[in-house]
C-alpha atoms as a PDB file:
ATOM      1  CA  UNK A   1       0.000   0.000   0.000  1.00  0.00           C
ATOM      2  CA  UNK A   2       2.830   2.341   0.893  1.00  0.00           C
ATOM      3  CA  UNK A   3       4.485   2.243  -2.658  1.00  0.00           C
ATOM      4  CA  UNK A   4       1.258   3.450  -4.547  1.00  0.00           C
ATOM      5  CA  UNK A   5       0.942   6.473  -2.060  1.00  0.00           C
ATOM      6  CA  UNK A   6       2.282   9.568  -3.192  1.00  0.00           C
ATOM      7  CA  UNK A   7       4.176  11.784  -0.638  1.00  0.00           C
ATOM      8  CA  UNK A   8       1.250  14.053   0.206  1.00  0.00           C
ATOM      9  CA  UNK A   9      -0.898  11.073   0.029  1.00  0.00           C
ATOM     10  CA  UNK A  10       1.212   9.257   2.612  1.00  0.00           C
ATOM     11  CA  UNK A  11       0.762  12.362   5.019  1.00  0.00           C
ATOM     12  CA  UNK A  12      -2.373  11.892   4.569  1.00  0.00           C
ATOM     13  CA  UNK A  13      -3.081   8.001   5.470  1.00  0.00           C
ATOM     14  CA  UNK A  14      -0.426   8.863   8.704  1.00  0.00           C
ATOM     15  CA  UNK A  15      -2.729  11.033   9.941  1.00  0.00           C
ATOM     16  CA  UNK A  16      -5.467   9.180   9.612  1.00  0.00           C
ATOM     17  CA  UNK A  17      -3.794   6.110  10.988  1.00  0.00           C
ATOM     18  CA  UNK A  18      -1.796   8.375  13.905  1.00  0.00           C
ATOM     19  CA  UNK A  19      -5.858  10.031  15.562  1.00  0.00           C
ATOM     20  CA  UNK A  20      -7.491   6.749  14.334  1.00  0.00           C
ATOM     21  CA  UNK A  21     -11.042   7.058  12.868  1.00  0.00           C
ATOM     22  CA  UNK A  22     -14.209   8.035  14.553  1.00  0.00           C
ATOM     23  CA  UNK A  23     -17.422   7.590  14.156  1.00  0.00           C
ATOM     24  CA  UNK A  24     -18.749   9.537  10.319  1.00  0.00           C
ATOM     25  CA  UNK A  25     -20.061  13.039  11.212  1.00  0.00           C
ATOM     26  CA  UNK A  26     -21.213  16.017   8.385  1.00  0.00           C
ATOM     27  CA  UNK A  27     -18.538  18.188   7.473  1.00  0.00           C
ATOM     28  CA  UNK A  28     -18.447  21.961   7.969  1.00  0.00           C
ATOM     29  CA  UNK A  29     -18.095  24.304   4.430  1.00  0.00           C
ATOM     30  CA  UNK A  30     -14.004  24.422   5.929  1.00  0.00           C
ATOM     31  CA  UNK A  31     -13.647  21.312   6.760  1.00  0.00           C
ATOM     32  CA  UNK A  32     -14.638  19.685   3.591  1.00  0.00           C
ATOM     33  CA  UNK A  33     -12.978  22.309   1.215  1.00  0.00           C
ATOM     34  CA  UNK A  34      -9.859  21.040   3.454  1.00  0.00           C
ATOM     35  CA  UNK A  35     -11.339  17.239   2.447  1.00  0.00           C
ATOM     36  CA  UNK A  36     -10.902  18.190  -1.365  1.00  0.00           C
ATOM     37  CA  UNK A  37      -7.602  19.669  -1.243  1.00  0.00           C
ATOM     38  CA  UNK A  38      -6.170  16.531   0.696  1.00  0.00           C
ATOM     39  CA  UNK A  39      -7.496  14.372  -1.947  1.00  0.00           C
ATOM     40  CA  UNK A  40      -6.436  16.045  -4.770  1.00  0.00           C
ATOM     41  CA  UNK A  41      -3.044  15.406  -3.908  1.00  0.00           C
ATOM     42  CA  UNK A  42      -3.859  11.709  -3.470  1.00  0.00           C
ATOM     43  CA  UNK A  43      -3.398   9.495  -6.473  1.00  0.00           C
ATOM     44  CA  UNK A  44      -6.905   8.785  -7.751  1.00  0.00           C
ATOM     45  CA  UNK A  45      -7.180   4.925  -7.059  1.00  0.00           C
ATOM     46  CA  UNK A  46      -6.977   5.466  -3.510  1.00  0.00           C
ATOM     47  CA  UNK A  47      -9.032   8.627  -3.079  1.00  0.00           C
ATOM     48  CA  UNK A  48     -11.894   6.570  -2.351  1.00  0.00           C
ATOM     49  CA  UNK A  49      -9.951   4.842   1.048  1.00  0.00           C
ATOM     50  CA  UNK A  50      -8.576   7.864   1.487  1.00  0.00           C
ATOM     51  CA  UNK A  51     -12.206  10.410   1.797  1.00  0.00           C
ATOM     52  CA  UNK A  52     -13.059   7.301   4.461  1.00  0.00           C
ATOM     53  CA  UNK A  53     -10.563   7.746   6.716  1.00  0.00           C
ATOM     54  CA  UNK A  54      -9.867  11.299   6.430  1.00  0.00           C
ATOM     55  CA  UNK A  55     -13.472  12.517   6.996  1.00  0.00           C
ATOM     56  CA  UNK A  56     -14.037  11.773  10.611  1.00  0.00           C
ATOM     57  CA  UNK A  57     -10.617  12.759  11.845  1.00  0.00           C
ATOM     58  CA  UNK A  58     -11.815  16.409   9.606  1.00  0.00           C
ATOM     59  CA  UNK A  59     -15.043  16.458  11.566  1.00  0.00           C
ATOM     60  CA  UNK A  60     -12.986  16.428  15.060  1.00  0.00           C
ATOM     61  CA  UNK A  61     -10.902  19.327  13.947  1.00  0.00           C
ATOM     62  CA  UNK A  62     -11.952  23.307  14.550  1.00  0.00           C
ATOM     63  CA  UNK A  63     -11.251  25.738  11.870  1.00  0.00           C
ATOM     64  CA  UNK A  64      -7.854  26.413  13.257  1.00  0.00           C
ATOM     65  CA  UNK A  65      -6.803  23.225  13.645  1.00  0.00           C
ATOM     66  CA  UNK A  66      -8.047  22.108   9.740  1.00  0.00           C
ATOM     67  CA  UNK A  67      -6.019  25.048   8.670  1.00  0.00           C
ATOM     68  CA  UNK A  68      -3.076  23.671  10.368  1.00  0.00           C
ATOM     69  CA  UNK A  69      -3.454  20.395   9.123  1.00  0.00           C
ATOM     70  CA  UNK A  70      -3.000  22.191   5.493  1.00  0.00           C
ATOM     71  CA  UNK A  71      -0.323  23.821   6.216  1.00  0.00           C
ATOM     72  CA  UNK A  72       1.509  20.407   7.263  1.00  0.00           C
ATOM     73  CA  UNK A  73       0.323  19.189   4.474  1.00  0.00           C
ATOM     74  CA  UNK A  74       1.469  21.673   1.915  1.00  0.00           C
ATOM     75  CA  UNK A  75       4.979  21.386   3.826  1.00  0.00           C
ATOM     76  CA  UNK A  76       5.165  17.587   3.285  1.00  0.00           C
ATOM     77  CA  UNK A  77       4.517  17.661  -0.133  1.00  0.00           C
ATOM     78  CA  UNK A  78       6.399  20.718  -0.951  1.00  0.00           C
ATOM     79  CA  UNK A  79       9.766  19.620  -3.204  1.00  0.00           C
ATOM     80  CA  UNK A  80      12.807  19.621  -1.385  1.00  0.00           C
ATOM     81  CA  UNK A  81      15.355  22.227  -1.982  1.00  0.00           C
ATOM     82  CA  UNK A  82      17.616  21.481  -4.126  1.00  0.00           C
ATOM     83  CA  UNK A  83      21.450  20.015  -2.480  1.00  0.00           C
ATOM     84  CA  UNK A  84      24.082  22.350  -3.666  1.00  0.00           C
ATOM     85  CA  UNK A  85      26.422  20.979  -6.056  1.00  0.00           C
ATOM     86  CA  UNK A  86      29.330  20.164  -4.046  1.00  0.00           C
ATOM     87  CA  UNK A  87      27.618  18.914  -1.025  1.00  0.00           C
ATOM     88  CA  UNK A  88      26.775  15.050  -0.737  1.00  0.00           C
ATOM     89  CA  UNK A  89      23.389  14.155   0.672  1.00  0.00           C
ATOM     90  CA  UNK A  90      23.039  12.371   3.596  1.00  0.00           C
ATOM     91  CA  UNK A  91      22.147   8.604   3.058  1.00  0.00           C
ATOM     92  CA  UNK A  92      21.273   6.469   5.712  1.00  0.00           C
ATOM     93  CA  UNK A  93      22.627   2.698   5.805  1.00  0.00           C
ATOM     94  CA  UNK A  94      20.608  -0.084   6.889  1.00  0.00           C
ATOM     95  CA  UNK A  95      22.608  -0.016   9.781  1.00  0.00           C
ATOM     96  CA  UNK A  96      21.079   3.552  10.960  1.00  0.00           C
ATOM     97  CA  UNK A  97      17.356   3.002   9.613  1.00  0.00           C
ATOM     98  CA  UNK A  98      17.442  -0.421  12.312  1.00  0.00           C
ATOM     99  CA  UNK A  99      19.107   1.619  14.857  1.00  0.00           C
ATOM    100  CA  UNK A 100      16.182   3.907  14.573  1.00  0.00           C
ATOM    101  CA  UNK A 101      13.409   1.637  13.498  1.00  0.00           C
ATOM    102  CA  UNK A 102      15.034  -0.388  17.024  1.00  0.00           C
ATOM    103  CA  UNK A 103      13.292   2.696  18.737  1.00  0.00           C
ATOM    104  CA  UNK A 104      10.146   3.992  16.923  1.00  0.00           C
ATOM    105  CA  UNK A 105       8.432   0.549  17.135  1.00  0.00           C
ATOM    106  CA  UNK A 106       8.774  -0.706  20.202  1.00  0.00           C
ATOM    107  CA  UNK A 107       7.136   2.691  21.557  1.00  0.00           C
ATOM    108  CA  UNK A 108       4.278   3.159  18.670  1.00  0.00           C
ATOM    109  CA  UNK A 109       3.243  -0.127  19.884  1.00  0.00           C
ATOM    110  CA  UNK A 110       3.270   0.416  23.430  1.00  0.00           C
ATOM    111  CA  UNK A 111       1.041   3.910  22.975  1.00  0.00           C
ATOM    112  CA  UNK A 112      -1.170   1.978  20.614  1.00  0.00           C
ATOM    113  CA  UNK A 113      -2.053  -0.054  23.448  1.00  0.00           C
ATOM    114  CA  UNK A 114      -2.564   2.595  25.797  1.00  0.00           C
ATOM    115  CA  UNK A 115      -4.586   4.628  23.220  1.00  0.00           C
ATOM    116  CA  UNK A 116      -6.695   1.238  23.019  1.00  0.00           C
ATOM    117  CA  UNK A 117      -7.457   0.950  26.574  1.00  0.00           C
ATOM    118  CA  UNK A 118      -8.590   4.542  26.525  1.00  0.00           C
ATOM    119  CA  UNK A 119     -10.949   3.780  23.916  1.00  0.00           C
ATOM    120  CA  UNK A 120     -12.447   0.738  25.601  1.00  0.00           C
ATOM    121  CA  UNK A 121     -13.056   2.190  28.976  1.00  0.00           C
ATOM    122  CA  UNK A 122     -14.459   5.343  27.409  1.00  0.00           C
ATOM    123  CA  UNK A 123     -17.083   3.335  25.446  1.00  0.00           C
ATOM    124  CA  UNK A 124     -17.503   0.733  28.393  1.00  0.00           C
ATOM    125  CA  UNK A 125     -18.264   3.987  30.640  1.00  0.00           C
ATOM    126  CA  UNK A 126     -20.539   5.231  27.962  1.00  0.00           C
ATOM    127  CA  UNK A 127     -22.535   2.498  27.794  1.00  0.00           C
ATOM    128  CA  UNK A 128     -23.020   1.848  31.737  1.00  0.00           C
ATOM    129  CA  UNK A 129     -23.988   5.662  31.880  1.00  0.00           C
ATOM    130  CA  UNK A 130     -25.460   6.351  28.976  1.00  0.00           C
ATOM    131  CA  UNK A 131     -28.770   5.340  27.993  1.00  0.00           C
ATOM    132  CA  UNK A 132     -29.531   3.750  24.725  1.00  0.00           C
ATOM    133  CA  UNK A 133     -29.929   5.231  21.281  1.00  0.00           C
ATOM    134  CA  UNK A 134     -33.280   6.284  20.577  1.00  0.00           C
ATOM    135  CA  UNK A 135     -34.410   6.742  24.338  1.00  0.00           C
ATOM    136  CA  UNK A 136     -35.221  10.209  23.875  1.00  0.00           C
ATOM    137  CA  UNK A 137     -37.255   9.859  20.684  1.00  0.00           C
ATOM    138  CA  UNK A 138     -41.339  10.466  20.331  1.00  0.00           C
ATOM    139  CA  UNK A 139     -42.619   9.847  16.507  1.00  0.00           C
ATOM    140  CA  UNK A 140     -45.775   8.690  14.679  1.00  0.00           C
ATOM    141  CA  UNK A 141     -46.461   7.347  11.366  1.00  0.00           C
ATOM    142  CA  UNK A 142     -44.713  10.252   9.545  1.00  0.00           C
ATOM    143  CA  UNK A 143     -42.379  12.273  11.761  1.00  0.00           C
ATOM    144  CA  UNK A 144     -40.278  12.394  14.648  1.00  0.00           C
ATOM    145  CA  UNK A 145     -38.511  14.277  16.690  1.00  0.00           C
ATOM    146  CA  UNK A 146     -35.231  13.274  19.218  1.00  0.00           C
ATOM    147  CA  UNK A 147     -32.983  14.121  21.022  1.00  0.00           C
ATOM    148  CA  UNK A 148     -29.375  12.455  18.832  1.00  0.00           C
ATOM    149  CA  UNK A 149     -27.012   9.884  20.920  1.00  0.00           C
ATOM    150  CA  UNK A 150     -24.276  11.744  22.766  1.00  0.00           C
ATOM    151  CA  UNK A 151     -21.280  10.615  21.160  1.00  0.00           C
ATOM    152  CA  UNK A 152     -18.346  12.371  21.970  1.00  0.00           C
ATOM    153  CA  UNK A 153     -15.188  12.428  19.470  1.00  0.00           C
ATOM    154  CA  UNK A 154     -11.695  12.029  20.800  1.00  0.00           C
ATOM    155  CA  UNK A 155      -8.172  10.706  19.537  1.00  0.00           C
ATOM    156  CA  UNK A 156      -8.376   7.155  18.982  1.00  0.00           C
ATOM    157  CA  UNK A 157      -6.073   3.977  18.200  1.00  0.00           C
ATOM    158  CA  UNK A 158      -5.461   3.154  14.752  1.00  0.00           C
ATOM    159  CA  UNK A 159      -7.239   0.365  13.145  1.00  0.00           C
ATOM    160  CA  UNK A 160      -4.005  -1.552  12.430  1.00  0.00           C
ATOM    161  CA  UNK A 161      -0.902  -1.226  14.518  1.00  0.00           C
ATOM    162  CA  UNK A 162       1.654  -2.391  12.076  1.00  0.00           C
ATOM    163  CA  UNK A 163       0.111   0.025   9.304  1.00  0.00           C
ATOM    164  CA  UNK A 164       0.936   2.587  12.138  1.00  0.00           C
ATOM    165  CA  UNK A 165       4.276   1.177  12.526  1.00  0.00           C
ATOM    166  CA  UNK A 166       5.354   1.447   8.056  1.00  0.00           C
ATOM    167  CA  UNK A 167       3.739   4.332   7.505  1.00  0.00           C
ATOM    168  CA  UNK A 168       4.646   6.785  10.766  1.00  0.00           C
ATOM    169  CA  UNK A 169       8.179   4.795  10.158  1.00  0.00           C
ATOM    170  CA  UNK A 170       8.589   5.643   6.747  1.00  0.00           C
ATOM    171  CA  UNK A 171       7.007   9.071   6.511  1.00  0.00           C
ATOM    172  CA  UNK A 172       8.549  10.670   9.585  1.00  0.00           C
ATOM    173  CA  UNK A 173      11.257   8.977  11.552  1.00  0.00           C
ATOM    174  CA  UNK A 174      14.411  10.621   9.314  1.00  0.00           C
ATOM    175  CA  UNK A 175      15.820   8.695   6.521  1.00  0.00           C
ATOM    176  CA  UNK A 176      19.150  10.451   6.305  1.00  0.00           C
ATOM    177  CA  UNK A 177      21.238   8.825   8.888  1.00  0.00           C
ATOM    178  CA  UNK A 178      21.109   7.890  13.016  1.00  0.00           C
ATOM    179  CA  UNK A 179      19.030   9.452  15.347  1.00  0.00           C
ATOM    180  CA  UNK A 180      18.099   9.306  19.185  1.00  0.00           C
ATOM    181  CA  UNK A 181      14.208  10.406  19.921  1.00  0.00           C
ATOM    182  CA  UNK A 182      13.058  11.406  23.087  1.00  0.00           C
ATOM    183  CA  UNK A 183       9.934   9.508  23.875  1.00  0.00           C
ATOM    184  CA  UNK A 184      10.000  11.026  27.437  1.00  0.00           C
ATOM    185  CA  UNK A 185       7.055  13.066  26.666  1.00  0.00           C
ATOM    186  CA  UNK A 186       4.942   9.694  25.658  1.00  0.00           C
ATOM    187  CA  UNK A 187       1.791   8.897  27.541  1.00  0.00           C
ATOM    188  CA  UNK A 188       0.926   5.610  28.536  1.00  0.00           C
ATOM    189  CA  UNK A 189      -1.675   5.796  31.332  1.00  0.00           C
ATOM    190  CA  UNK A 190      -4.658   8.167  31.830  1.00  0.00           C
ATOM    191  CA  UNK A 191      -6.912   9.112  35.153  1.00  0.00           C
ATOM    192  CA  UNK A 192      -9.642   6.559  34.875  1.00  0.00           C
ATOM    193  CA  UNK A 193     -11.505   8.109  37.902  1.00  0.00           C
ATOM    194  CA  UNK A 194     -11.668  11.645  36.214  1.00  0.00           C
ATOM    195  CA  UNK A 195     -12.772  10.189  32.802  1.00  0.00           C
ATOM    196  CA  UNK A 196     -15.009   8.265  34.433  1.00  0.00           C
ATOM    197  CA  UNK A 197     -16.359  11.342  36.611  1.00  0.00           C
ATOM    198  CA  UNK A 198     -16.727  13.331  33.423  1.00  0.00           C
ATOM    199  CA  UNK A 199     -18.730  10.722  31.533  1.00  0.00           C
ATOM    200  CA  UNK A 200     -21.346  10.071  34.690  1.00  0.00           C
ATOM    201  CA  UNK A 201     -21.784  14.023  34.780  1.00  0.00           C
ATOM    202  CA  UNK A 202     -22.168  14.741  30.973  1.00  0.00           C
ATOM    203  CA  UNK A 203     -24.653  11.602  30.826  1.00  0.00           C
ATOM    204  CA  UNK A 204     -26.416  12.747  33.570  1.00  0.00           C
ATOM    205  CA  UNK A 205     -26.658  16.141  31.846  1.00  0.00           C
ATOM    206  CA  UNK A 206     -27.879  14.531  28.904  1.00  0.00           C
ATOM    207  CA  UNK A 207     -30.619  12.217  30.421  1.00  0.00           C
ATOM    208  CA  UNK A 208     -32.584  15.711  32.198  1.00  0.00           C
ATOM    209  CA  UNK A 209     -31.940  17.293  28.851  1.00  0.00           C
ATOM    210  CA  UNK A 210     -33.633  14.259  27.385  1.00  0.00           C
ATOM    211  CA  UNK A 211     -36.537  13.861  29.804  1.00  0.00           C
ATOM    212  CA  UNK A 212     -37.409  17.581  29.293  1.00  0.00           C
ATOM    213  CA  UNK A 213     -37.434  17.146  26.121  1.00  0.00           C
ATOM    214  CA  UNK A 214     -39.464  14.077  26.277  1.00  0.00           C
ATOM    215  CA  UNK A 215     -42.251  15.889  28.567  1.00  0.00           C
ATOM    216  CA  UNK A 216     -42.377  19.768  26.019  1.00  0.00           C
ATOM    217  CA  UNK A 217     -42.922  16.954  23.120  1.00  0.00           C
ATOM    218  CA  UNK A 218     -45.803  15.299  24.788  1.00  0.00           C
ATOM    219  CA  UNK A 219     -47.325  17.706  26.666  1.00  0.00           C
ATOM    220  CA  UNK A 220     -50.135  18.741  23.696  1.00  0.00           C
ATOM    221  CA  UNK A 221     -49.590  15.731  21.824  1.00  0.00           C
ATOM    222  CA  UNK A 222     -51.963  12.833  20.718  1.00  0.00           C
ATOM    223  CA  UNK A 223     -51.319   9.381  20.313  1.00  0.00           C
ATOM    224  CA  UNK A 224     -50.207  10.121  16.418  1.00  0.00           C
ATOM    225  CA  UNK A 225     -50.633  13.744  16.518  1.00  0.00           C
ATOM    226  CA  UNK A 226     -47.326  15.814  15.362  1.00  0.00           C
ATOM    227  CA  UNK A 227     -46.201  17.903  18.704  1.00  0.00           C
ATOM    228  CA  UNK A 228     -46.992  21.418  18.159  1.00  0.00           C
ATOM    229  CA  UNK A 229     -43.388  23.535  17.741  1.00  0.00           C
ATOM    230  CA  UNK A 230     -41.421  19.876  17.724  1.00  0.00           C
ATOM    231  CA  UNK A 231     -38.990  21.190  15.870  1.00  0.00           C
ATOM    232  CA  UNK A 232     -37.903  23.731  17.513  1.00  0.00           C
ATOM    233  CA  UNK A 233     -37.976  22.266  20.852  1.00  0.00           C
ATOM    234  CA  UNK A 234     -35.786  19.236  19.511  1.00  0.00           C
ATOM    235  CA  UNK A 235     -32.992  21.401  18.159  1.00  0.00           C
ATOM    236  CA  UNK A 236     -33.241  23.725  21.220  1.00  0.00           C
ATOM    237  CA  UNK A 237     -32.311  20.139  23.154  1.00  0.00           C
ATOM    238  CA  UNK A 238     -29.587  19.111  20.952  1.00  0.00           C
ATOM    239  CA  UNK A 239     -28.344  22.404  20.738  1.00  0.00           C
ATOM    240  CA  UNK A 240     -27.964  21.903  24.617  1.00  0.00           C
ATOM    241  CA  UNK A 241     -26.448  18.681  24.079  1.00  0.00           C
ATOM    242  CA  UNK A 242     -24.045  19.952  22.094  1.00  0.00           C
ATOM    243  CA  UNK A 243     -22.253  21.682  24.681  1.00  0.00           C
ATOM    244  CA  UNK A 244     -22.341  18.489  26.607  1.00  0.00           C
ATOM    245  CA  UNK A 245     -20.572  16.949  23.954  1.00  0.00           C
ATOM    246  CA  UNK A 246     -18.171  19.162  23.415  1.00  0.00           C
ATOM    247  CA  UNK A 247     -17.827  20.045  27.178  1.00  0.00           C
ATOM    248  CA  UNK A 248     -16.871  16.224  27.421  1.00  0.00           C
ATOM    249  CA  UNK A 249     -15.089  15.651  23.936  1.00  0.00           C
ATOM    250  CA  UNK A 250     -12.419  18.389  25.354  1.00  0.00           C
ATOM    251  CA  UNK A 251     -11.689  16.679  28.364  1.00  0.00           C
ATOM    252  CA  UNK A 252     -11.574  13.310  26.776  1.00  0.00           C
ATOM    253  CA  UNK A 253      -8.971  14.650  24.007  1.00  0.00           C
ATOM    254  CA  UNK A 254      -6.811  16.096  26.958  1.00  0.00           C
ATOM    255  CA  UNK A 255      -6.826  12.455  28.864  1.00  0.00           C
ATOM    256  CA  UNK A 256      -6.354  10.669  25.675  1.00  0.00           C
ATOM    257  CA  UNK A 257      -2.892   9.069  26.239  1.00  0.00           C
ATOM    258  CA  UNK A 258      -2.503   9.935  21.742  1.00  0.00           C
ATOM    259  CA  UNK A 259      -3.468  13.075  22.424  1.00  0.00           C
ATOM    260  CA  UNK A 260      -0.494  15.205  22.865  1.00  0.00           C
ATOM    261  CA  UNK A 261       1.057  13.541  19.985  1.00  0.00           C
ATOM    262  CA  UNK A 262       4.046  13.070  21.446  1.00  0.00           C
ATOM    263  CA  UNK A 263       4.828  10.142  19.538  1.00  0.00           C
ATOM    264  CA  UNK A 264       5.203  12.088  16.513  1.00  0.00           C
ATOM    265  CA  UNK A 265       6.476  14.743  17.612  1.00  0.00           C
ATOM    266  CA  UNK A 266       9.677  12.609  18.932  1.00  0.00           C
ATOM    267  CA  UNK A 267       9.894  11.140  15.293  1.00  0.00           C
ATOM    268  CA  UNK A 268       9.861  14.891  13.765  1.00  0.00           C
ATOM    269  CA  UNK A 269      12.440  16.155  16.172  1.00  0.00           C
ATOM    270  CA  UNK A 270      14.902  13.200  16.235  1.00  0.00           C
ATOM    271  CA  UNK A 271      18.468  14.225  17.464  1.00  0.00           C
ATOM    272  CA  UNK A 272      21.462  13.070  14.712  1.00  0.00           C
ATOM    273  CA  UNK A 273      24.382  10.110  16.083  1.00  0.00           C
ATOM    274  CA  UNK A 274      27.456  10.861  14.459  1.00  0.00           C
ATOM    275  CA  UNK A 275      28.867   7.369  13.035  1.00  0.00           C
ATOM    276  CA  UNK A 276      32.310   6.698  12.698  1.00  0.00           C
END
């Protein structure tokens, strides 16, 4: 897969792969006039793959951070600079890419696990707060009106570890020479009890809005009769829950153990070994 990338293409499926995939949301006007421009730098073939993964991690980002994301981007696939004449460019051996492979692996696998047991309590907590889709949710024969699931975004594992592994490898980690990288700023652990304090509260938050919405809805309604003003009472509730969710999506993307993105950070900022 990684020879048919190009190199702004390759960005593209490490970034994906490096905040892992969430669940599809609708784009913003910015965020998918940032889609477009990713994929037209994408070989055609995989533009399909590509618009998949790249959506959802789009629909976490705000404005700023979507024009940020361009900007790396446009860096990545920007040609390098020409090497001047008398000046040889630095090749790495096999000896140095092992030396530094030695290092990148071992700890992109370790966060990958830690980014996966964030997920799974998360969605475990979610559930045993939570209630169930479509509890909020009055309709007849041809409408209905609810109050949507709660479903907060945050940074998540990647789908594959040893995709995460070639591509981050390949497309960041230096490939001119021997490097150290400082993977002190790593995180491998998160507080469980404040995650799990923040999920009880926003659920809890979300069930009264839920049951308020429940009783405006019914209060003049018939057995099939549409509620009078429905609609504006269910986006005034999700408009509510929307704070919720974002109130709770923050703190979830500061516990995330991925979400500091130390890992590549290290790989960007890798310190040159002088070989003999």
């Amino acid at each position: 897969m990684i020879a048919v990338l190009s190199r702004a293409g390759a960005c593209a499926l490490v970034l994906s792969t490096f905040l892992g995939t969430a669940a599809a949301q609708s784009l913003a006007p910015f965020q998918q006039e940032a889609l477009e421009k990713i994929l037209a730098t994408i070989d055609p073939e995989i533009r399909p793959m590509m618009r998949a993964q790249l959506a959802p991690t789009l629909a976490m980002l705000n404005e700023q951070q979507v024009a940020m994301m361009l900007e790396s981007f446009a860096a990545q696939s920007a040609p390098a600079p020409s090497a001047e004449p008398d000046v040889e460019p630095r090749t790495a051996s096999p000896e140095d890419l092992a030396y530094n492979r030695a290092q990148y692996e071992p700890m992109i696998r370790r966060a990958f696990q830690a980014d996966k047991a964030f997920d799974d309590f998360v969605t475990a907590k979610l559930a045993e707060h939570c209630p169930e889709d479509g509890r909020f949710a009055v309709f007849g024969s041809a409408w209905r009106y609810e109050v949507y699931p709660l479903e907060p975004t945050w940074p998540r594992a990647s789908d594959d570890v040893d995709v995460a592994v070639e591509i981050l490898g390949a497309s960041y980690a230096p490939q001119d020479g021997r490097y150290d990288f400082d993977f002190s700023n790593v995180r491998l652990d998160f507080d469980r009890s404040a995650v799990e304090r923040a999920v009880v509260d926003a659920c809890a938050e979300y069930v009264a809005i839920g049951e308020a919405f429940l009783e405006q809805v019914r209060k003049n309604a018939g057995d099939d009769e549409v509620p009078p003003n429905g609609m504006r009472i269910e986006s005034s509730a999700n408009a509510k829950v929307g704070v919720v969710r974002e109130r709770l999506a923050a703190l979830l993307r500061e516990q995330a153990p991925g979400g500091n993105e130390a890992v590549l950070l290290a790989l960007l900022n890798g310190r040159p070994v002088e070989t003999r």
